[in-house]
N, C-alpha and C. Protein backbone atom coordinates (compact mmCIF):
# COMPACT_ATOMS: atom_id res chain seq x y z
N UNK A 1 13.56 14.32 -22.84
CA UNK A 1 13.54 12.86 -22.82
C UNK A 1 14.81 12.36 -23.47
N UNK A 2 15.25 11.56 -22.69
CA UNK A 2 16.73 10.58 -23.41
C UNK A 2 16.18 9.34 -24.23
N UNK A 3 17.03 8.68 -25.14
CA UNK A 3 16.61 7.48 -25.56
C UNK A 3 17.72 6.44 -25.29
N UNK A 4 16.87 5.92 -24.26
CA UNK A 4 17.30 4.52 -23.26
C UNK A 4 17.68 3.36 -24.06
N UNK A 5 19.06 2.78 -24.64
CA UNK A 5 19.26 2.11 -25.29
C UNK A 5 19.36 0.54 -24.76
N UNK A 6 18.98 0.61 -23.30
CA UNK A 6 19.06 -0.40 -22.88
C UNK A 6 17.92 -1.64 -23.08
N UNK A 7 17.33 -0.96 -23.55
CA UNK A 7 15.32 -1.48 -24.20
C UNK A 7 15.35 -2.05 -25.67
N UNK A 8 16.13 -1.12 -26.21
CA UNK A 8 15.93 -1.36 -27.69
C UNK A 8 15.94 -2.69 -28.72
N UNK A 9 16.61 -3.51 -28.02
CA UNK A 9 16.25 -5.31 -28.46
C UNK A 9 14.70 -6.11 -27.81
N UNK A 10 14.03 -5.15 -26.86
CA UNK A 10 12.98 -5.98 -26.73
C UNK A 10 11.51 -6.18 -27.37
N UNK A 11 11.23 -6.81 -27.03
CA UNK A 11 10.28 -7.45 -28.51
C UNK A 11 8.55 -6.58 -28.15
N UNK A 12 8.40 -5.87 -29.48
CA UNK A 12 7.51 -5.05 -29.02
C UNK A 12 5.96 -6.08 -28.92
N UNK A 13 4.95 -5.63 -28.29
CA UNK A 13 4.22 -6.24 -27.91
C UNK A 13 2.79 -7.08 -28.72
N UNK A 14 3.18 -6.53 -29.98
CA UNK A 14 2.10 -6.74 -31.32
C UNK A 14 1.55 -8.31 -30.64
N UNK A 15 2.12 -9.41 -30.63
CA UNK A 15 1.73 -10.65 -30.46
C UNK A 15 0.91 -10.98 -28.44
N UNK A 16 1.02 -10.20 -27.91
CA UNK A 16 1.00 -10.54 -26.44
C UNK A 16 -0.38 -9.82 -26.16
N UNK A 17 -1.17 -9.76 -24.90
CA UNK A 17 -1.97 -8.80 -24.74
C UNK A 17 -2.47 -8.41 -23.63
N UNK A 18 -2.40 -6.97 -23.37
CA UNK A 18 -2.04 -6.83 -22.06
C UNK A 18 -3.30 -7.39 -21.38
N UNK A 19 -2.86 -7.53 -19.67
CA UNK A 19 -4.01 -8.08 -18.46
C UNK A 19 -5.10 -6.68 -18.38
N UNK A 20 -4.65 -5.39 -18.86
CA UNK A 20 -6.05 -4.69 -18.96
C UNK A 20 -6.05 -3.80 -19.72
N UNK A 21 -6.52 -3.95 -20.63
CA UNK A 21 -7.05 -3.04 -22.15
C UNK A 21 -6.28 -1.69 -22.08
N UNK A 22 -6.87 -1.06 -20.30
CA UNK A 22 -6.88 0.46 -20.75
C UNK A 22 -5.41 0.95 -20.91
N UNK A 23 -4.62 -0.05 -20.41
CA UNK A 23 -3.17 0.38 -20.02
C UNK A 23 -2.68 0.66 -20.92
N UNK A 24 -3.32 -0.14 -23.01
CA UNK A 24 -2.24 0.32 -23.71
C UNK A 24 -2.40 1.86 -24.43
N UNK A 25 -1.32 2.26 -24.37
CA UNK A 25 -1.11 4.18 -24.55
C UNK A 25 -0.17 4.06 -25.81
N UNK A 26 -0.34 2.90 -27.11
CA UNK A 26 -0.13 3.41 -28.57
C UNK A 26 -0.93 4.23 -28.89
N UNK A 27 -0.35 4.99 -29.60
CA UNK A 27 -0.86 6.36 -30.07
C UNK A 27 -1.21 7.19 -29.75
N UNK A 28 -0.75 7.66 -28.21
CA UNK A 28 -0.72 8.78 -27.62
C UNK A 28 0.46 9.47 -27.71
N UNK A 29 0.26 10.87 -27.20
CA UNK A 29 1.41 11.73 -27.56
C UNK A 29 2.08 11.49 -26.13
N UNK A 30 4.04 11.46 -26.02
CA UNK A 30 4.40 11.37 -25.32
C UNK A 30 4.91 12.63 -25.04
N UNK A 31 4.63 13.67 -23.60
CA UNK A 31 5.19 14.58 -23.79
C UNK A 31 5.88 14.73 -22.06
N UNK A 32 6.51 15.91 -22.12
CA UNK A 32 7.22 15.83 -20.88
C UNK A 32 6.21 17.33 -20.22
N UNK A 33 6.90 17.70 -18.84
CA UNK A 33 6.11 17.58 -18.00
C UNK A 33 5.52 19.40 -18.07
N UNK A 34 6.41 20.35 -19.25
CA UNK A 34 5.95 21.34 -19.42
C UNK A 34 4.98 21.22 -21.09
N UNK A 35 4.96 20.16 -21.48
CA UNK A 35 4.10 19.99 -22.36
C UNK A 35 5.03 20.03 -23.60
N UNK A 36 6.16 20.04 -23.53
CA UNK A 36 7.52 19.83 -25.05
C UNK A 36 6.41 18.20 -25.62
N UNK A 37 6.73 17.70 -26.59
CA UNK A 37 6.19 16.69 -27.36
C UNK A 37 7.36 15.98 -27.57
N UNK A 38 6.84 14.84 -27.24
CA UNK A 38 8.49 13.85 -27.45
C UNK A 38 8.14 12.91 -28.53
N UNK A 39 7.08 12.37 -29.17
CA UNK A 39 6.62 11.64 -29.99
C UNK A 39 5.54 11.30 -29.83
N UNK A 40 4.85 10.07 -30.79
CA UNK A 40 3.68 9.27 -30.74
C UNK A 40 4.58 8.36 -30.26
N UNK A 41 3.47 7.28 -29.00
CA UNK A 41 3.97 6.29 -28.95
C UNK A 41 3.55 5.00 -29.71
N UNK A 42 4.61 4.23 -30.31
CA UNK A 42 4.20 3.36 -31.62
C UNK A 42 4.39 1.75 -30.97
N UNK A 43 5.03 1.65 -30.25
CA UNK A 43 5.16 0.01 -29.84
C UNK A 43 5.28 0.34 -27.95
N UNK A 44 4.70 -0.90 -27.18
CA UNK A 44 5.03 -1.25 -26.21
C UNK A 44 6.13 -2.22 -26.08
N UNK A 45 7.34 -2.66 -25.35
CA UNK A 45 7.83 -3.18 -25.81
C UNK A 45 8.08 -3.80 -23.85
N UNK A 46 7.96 -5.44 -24.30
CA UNK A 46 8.03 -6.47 -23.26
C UNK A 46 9.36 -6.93 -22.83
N UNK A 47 9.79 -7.07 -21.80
CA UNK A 47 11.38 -8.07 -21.64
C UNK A 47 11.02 -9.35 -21.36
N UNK A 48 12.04 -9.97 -21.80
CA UNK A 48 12.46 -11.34 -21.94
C UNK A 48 11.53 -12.28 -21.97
N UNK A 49 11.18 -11.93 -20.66
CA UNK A 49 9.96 -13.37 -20.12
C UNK A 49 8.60 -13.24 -20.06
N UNK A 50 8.66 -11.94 -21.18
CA UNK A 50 7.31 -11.38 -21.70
C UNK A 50 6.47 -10.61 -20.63
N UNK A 51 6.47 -11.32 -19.18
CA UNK A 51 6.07 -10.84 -18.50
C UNK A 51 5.16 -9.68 -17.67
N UNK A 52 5.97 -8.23 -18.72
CA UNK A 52 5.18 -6.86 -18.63
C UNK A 52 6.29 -5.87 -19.35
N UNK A 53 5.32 -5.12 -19.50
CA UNK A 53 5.90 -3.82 -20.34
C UNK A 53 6.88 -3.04 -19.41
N UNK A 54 8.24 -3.05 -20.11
CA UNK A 54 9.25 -2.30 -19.39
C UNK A 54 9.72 -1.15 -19.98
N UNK A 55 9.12 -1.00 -21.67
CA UNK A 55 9.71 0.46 -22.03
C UNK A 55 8.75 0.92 -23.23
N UNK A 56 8.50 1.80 -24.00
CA UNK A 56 7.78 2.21 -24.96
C UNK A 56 9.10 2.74 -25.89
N UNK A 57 8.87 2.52 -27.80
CA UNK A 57 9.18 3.17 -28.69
C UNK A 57 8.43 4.03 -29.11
N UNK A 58 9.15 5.29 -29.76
CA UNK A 58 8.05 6.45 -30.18
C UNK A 58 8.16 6.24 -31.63
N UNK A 59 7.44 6.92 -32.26
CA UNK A 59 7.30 6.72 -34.07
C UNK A 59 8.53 7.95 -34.48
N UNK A 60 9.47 8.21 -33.61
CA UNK A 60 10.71 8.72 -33.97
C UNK A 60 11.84 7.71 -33.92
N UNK A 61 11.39 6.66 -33.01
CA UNK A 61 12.50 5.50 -32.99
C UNK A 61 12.99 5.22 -31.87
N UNK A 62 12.86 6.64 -30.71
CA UNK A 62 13.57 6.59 -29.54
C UNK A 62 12.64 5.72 -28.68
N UNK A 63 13.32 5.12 -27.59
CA UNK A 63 12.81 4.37 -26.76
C UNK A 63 12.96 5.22 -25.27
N UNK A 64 11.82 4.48 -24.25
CA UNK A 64 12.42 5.26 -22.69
C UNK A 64 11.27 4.10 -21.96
N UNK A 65 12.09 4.08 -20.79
CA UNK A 65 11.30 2.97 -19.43
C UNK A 65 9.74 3.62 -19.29
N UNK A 66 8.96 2.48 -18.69
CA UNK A 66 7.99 3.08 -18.58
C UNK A 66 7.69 3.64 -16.91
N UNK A 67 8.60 2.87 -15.96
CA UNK A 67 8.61 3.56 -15.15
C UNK A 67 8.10 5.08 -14.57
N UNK A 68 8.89 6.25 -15.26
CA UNK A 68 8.46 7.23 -15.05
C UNK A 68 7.59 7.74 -15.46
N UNK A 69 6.73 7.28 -16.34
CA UNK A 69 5.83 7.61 -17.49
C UNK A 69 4.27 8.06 -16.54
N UNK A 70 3.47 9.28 -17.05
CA UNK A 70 2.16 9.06 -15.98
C UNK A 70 0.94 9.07 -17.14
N UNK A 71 0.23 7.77 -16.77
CA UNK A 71 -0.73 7.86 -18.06
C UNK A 71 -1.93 8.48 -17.89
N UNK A 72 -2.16 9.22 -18.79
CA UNK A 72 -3.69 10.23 -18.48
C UNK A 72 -4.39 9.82 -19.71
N UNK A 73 -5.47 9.92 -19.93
CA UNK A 73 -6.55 9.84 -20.78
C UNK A 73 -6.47 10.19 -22.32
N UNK A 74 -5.77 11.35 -22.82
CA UNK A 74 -5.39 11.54 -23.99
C UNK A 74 -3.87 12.03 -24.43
N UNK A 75 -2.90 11.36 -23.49
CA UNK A 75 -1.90 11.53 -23.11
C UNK A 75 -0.61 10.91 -22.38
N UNK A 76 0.75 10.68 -22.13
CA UNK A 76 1.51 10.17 -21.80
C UNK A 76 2.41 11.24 -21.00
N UNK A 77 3.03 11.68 -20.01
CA UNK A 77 3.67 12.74 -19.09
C UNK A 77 4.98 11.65 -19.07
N UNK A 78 6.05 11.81 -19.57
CA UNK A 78 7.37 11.51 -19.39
C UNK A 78 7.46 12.11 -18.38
N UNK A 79 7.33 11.72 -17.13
CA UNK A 79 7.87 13.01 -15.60
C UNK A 79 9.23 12.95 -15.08
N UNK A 80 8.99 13.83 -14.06
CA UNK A 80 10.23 15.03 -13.92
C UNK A 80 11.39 13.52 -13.00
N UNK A 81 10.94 12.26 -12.72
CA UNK A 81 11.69 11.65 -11.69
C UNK A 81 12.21 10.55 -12.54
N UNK A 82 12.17 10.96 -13.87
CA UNK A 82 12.88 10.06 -15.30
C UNK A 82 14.17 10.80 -15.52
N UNK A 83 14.27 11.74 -15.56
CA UNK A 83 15.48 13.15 -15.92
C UNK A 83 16.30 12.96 -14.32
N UNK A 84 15.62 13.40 -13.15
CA UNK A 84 16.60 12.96 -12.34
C UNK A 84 17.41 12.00 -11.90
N UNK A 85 16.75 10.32 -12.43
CA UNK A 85 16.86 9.38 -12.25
C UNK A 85 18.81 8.88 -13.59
N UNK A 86 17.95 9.41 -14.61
CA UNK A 86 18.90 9.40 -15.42
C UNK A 86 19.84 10.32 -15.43
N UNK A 87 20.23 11.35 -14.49
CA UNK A 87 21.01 12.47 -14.41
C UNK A 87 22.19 11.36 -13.69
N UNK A 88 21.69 11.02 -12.40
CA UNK A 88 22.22 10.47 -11.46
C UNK A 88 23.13 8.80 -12.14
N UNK A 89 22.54 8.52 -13.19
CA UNK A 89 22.98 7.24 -13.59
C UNK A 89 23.73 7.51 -14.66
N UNK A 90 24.15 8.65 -15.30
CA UNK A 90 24.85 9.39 -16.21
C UNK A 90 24.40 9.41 -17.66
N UNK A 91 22.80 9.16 -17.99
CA UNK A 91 22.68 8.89 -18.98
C UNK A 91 22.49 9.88 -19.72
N UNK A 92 21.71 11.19 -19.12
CA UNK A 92 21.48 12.58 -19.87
C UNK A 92 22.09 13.72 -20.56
N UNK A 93 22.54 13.62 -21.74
CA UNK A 93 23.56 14.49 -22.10
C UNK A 93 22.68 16.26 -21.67
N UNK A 94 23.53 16.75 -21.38
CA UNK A 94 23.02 18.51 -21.15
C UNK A 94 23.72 19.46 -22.65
């Protein structure tokens, strides 16, 4: 997992609340797609016009879109079309 700095000014979601309960995934483990552990996730975090959740912070600090993210039940899957996505846009250091 990279940490997407393009997120990091947006306002995490403490005051807002989402349109359906189950969606929020604070305090699940974020892990990638062979099971590495990338953090807890600690904030949802909204853009501008509040609108909807565009990225998650972990309780390490790093941030990432939620886009690629697949939410399961006791769990968060950073997946494999986040790494290619960001390969291609030059963000992934190797």
């Amino acid at each position: 997992m990279h940490h997407d700095a393009r997120y990091e000014d947006l306002d995490a979601l403490d005051d807002y609340k989402l349109e359906h309960g189950s969606q929020d995934i604070r305090g699940r483990p974020l892990v990638g797609p062979a099971g590495e552990n990338y953090g807890i996730i600690k904030d949802l975090l909204v853009g501008r016009d509040h609108g909807r959740v565009e990225a998650v912070r972990l309780d390490n600090g790093k941030v990432c879109a939620v886009e690629p993210l697949e939410i399961h039940d006791d769990r968060v899957i950073y997946g494999d079309r986040a790494v290619a996505h960001a390969r291609t846009a030059g963000s992934v250091r190797s």
